[in-house]
ModelCIF file with pLDDT and N, C-alpha, C, O atoms, coordinates in Angstrom:
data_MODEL
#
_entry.id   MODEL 
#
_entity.id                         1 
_entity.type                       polymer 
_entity.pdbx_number_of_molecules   1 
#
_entity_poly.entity_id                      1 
_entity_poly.type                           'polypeptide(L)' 
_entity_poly.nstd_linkage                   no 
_entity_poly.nstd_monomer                   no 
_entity_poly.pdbx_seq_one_letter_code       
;(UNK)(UNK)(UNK)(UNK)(UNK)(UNK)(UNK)(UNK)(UNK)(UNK)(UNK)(UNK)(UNK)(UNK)(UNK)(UNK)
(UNK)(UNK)(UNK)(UNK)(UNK)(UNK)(UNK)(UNK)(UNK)(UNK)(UNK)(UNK)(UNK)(UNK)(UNK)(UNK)
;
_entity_poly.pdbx_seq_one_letter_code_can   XXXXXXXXXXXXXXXXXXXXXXXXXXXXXXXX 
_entity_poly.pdbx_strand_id                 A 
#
loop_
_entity_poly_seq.entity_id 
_entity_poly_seq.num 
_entity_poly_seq.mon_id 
_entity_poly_seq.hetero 
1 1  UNK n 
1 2  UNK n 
1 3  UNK n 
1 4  UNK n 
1 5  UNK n 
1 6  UNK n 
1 7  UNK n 
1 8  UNK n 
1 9  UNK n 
1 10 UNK n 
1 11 UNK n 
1 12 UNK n 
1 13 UNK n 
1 14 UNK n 
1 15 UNK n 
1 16 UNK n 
1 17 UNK n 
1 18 UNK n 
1 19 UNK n 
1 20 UNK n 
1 21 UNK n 
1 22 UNK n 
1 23 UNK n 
1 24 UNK n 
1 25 UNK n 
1 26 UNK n 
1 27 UNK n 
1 28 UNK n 
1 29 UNK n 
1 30 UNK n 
1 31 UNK n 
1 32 UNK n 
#
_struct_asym.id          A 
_struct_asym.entity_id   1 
#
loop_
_ma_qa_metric.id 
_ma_qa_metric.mode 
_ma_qa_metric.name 
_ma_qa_metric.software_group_id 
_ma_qa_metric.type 
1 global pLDDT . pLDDT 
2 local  pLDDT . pLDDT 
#
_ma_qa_metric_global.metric_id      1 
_ma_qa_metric_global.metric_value   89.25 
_ma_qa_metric_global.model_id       1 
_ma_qa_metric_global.ordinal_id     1 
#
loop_
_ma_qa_metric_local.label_asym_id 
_ma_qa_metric_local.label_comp_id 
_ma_qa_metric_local.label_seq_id 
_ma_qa_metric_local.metric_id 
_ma_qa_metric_local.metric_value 
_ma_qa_metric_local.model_id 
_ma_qa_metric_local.ordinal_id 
A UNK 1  2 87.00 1 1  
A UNK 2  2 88.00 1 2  
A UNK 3  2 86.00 1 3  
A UNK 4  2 86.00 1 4  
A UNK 5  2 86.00 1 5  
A UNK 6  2 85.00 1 6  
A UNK 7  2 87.00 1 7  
A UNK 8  2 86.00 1 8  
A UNK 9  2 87.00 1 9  
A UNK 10 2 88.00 1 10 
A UNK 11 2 89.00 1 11 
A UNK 12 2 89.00 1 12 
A UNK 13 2 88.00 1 13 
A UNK 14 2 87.00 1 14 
A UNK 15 2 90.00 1 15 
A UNK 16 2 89.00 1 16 
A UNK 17 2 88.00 1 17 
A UNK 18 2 89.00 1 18 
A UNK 19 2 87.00 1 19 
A UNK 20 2 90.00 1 20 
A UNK 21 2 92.00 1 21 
A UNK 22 2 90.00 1 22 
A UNK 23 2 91.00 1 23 
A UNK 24 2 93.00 1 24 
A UNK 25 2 92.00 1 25 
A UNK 26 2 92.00 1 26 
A UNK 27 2 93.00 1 27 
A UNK 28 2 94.00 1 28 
A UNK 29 2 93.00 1 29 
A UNK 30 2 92.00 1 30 
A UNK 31 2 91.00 1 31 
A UNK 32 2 91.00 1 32 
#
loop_
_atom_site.group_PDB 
_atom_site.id 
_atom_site.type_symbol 
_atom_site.label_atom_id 
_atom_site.label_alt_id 
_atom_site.label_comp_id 
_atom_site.label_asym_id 
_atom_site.label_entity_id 
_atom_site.label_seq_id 
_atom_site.pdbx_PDB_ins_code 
_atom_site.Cartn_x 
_atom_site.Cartn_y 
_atom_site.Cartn_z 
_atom_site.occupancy 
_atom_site.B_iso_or_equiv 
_atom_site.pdbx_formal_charge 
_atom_site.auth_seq_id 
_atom_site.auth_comp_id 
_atom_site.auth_asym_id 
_atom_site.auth_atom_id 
_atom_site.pdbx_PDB_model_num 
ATOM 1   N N  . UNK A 1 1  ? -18.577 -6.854  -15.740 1.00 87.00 ? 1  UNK A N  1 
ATOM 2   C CA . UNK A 1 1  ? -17.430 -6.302  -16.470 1.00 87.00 ? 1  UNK A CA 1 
ATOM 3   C C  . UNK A 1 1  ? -17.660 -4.820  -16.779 1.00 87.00 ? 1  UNK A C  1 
ATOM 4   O O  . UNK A 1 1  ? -18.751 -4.411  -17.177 1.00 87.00 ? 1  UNK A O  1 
ATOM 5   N N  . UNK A 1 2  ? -16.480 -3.939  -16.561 1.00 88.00 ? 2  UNK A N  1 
ATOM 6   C CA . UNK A 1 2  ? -16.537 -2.513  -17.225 1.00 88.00 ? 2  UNK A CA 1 
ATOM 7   C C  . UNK A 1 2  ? -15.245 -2.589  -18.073 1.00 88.00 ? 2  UNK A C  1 
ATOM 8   O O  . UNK A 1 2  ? -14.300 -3.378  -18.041 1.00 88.00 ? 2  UNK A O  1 
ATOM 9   N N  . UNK A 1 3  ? -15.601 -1.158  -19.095 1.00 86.00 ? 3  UNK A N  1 
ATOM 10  C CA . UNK A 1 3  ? -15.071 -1.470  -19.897 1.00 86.00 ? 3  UNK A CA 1 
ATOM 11  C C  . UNK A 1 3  ? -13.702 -0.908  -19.468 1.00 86.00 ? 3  UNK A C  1 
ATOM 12  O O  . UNK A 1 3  ? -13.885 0.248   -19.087 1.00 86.00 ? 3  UNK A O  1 
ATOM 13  N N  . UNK A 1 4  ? -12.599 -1.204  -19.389 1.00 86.00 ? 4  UNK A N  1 
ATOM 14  C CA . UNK A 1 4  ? -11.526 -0.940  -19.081 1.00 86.00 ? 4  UNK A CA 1 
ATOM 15  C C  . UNK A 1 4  ? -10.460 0.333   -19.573 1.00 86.00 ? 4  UNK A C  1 
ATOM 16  O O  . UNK A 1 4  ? -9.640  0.938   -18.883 1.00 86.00 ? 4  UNK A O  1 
ATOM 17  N N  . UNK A 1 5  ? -10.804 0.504   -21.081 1.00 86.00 ? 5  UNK A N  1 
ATOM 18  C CA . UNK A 1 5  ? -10.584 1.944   -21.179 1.00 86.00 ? 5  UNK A CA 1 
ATOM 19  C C  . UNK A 1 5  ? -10.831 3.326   -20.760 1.00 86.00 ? 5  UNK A C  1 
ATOM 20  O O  . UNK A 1 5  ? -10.410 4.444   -21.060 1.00 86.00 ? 5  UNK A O  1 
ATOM 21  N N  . UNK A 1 6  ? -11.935 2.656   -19.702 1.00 85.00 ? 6  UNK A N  1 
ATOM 22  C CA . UNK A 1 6  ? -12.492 4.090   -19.281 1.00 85.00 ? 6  UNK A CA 1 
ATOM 23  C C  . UNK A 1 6  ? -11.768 4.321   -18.174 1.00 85.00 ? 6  UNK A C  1 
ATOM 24  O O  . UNK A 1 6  ? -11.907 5.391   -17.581 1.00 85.00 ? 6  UNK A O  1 
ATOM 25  N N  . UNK A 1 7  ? -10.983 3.464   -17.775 1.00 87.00 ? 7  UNK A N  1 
ATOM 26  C CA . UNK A 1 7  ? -10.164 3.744   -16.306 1.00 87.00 ? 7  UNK A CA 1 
ATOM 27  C C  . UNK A 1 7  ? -8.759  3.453   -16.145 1.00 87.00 ? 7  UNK A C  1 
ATOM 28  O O  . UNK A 1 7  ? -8.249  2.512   -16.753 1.00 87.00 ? 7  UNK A O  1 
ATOM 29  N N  . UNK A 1 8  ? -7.838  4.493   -15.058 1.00 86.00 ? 8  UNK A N  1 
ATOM 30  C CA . UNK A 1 8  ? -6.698  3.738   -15.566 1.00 86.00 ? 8  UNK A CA 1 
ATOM 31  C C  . UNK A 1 8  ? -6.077  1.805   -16.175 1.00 86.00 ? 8  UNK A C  1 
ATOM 32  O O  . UNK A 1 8  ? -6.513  0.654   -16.212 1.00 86.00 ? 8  UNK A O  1 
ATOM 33  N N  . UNK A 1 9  ? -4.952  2.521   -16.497 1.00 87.00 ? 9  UNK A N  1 
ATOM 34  C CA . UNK A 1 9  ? -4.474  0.760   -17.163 1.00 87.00 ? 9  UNK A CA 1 
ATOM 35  C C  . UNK A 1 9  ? -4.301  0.107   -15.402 1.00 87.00 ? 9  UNK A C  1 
ATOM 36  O O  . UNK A 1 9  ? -4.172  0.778   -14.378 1.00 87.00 ? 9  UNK A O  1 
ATOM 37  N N  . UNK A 1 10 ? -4.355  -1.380  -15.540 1.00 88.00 ? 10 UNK A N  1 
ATOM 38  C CA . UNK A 1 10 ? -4.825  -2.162  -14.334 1.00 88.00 ? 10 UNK A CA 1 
ATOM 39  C C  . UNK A 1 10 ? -5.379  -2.077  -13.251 1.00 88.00 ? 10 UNK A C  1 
ATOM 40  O O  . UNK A 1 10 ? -5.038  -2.669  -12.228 1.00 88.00 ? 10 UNK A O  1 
ATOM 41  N N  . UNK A 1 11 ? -6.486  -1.168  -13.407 1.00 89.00 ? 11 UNK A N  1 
ATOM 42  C CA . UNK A 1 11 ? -7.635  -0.971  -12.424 1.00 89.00 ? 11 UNK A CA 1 
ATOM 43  C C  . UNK A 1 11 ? -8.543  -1.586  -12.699 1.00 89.00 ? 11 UNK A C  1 
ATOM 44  O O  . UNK A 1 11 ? -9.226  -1.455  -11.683 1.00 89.00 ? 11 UNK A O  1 
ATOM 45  N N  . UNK A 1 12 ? -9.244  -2.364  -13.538 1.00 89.00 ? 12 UNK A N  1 
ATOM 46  C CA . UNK A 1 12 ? -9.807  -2.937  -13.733 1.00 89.00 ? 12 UNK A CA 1 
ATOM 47  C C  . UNK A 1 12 ? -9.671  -4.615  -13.624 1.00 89.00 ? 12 UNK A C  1 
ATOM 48  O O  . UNK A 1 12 ? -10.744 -5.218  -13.650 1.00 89.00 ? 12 UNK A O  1 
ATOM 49  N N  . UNK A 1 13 ? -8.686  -5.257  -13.529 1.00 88.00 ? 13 UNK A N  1 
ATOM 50  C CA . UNK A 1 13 ? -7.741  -6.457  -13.281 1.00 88.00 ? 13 UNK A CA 1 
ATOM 51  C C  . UNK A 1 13 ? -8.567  -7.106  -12.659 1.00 88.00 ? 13 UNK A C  1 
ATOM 52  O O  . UNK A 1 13 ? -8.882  -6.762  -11.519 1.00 88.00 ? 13 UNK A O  1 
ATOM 53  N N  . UNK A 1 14 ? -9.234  -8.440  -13.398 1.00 87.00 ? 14 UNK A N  1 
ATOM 54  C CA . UNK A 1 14 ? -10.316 -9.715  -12.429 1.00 87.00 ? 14 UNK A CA 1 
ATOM 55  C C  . UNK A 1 14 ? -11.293 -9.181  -12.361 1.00 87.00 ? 14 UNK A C  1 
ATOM 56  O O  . UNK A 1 14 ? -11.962 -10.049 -11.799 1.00 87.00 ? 14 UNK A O  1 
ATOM 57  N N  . UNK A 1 15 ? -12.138 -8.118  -12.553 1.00 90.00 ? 15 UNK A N  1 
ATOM 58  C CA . UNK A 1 15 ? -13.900 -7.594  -13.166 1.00 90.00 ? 15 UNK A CA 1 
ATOM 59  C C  . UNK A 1 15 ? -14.019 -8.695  -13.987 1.00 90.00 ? 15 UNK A C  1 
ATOM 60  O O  . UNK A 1 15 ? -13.327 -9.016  -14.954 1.00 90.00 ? 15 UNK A O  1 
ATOM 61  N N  . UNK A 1 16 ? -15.244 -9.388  -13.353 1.00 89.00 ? 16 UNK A N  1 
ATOM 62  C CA . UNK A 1 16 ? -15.536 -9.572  -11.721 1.00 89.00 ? 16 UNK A CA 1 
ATOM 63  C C  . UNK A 1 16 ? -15.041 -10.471 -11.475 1.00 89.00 ? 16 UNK A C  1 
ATOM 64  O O  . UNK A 1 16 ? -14.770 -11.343 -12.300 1.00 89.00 ? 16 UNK A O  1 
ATOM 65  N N  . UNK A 1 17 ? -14.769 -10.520 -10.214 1.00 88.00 ? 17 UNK A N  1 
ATOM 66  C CA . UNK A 1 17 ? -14.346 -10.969 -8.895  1.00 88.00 ? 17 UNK A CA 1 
ATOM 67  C C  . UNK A 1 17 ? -15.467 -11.528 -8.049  1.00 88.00 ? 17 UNK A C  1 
ATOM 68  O O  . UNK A 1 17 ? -16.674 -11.303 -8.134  1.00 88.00 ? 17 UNK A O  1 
ATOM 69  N N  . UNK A 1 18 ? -15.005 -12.070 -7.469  1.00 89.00 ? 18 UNK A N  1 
ATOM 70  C CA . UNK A 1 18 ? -15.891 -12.444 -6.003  1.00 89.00 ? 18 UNK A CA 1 
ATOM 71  C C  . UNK A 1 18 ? -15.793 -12.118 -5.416  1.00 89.00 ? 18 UNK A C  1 
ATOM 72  O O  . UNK A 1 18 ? -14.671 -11.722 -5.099  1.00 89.00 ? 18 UNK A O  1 
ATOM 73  N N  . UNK A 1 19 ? -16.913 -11.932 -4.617  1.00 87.00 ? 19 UNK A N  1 
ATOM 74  C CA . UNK A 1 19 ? -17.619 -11.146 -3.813  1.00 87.00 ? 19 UNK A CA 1 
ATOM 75  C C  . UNK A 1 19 ? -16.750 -11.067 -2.715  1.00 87.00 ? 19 UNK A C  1 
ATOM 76  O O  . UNK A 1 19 ? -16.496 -9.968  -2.222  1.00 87.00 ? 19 UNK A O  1 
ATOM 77  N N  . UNK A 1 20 ? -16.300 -12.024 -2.308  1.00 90.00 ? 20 UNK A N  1 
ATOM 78  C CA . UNK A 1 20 ? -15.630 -12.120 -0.985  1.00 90.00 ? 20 UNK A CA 1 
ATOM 79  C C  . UNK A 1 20 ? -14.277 -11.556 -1.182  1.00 90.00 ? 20 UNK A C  1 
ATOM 80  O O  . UNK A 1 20 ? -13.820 -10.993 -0.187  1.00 90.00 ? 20 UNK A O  1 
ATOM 81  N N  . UNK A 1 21 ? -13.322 -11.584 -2.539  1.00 92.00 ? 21 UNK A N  1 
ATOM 82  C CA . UNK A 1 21 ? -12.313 -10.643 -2.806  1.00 92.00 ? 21 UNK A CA 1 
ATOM 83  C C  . UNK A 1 21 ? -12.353 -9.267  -2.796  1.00 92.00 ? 21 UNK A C  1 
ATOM 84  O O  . UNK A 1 21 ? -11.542 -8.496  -2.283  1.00 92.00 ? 21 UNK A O  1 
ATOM 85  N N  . UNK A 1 22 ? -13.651 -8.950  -3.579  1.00 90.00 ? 22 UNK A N  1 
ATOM 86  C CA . UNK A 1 22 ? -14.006 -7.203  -3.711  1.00 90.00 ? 22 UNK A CA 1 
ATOM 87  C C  . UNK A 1 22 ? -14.144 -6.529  -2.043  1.00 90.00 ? 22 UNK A C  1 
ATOM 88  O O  . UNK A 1 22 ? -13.901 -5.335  -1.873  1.00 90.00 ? 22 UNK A O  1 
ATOM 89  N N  . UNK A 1 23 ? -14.422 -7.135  -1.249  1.00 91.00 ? 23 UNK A N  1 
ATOM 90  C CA . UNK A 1 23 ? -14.634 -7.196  0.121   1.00 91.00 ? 23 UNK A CA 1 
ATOM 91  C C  . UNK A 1 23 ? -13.158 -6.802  0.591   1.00 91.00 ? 23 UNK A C  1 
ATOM 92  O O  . UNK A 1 23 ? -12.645 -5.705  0.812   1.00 91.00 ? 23 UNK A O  1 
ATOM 93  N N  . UNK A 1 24 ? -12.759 -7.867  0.649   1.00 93.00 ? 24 UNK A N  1 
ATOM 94  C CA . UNK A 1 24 ? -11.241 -7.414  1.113   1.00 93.00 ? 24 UNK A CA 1 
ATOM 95  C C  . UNK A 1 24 ? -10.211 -6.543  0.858   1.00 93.00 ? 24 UNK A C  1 
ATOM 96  O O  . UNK A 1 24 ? -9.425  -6.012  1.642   1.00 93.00 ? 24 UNK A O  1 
ATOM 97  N N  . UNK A 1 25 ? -10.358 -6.423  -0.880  1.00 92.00 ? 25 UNK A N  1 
ATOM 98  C CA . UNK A 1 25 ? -9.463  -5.294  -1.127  1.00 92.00 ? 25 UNK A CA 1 
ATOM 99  C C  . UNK A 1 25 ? -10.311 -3.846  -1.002  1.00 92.00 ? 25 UNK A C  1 
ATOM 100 O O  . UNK A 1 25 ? -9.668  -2.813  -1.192  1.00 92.00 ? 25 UNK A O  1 
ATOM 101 N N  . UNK A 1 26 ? -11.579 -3.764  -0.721  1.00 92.00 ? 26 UNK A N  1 
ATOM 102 C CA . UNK A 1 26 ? -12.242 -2.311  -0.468  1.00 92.00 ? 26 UNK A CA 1 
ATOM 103 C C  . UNK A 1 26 ? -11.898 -2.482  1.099   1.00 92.00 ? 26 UNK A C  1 
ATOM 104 O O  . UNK A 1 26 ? -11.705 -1.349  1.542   1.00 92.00 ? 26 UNK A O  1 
ATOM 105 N N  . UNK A 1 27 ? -11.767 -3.309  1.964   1.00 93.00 ? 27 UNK A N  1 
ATOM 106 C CA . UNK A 1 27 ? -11.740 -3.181  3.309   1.00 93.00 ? 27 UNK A CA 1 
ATOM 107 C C  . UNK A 1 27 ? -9.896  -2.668  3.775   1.00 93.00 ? 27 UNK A C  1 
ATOM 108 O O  . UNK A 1 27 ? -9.460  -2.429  4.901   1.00 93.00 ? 27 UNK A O  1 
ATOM 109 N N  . UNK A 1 28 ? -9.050  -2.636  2.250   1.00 94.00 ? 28 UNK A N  1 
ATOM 110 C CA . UNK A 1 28 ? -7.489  -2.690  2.196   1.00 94.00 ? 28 UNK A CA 1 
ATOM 111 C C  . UNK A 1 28 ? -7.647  -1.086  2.094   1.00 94.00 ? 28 UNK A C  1 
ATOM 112 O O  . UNK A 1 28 ? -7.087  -0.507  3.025   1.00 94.00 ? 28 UNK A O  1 
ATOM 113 N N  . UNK A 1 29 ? -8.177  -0.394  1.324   1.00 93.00 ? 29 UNK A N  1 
ATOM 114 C CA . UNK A 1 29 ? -8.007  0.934   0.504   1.00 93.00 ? 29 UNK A CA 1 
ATOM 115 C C  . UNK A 1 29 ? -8.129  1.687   1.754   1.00 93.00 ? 29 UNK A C  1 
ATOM 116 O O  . UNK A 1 29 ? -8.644  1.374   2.827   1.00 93.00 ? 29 UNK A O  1 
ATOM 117 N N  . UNK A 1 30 ? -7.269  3.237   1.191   1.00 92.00 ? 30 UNK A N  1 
ATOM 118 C CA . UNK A 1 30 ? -7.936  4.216   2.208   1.00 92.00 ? 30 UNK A CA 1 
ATOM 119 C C  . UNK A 1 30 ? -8.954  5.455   1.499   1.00 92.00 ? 30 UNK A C  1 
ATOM 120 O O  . UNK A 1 30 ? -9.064  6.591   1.961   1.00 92.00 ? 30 UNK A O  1 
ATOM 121 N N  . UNK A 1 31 ? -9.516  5.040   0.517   1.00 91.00 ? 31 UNK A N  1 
ATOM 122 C CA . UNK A 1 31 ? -10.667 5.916   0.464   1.00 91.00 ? 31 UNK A CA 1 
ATOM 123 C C  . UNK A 1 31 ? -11.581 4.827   -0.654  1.00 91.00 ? 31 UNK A C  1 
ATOM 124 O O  . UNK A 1 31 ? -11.165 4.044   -1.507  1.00 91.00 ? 31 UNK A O  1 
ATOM 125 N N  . UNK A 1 32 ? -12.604 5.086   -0.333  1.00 91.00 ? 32 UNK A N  1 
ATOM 126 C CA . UNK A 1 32 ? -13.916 4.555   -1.211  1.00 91.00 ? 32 UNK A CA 1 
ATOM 127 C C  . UNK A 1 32 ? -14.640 4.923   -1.879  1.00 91.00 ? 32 UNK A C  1 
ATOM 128 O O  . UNK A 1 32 ? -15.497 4.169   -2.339  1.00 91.00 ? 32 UNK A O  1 
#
């Protein structure tokens, strides 16, 4: 978990996740 104020509002949404989700939506994005 991070703390969620430190980043925009719903960027943080399901911290943490599984492994196999964090995967997919970093494999969705266009920058990392």
């Amino acid at each position: 978990a991070v703390s969620e104020h430190s980043f925009p509002p719903g960027s943080c949404k399901g911290i943490p996740r599984a492994l196999s989700e964090d995967l997919f939506i970093m494999s969705k994005c266009d920058f990392i």
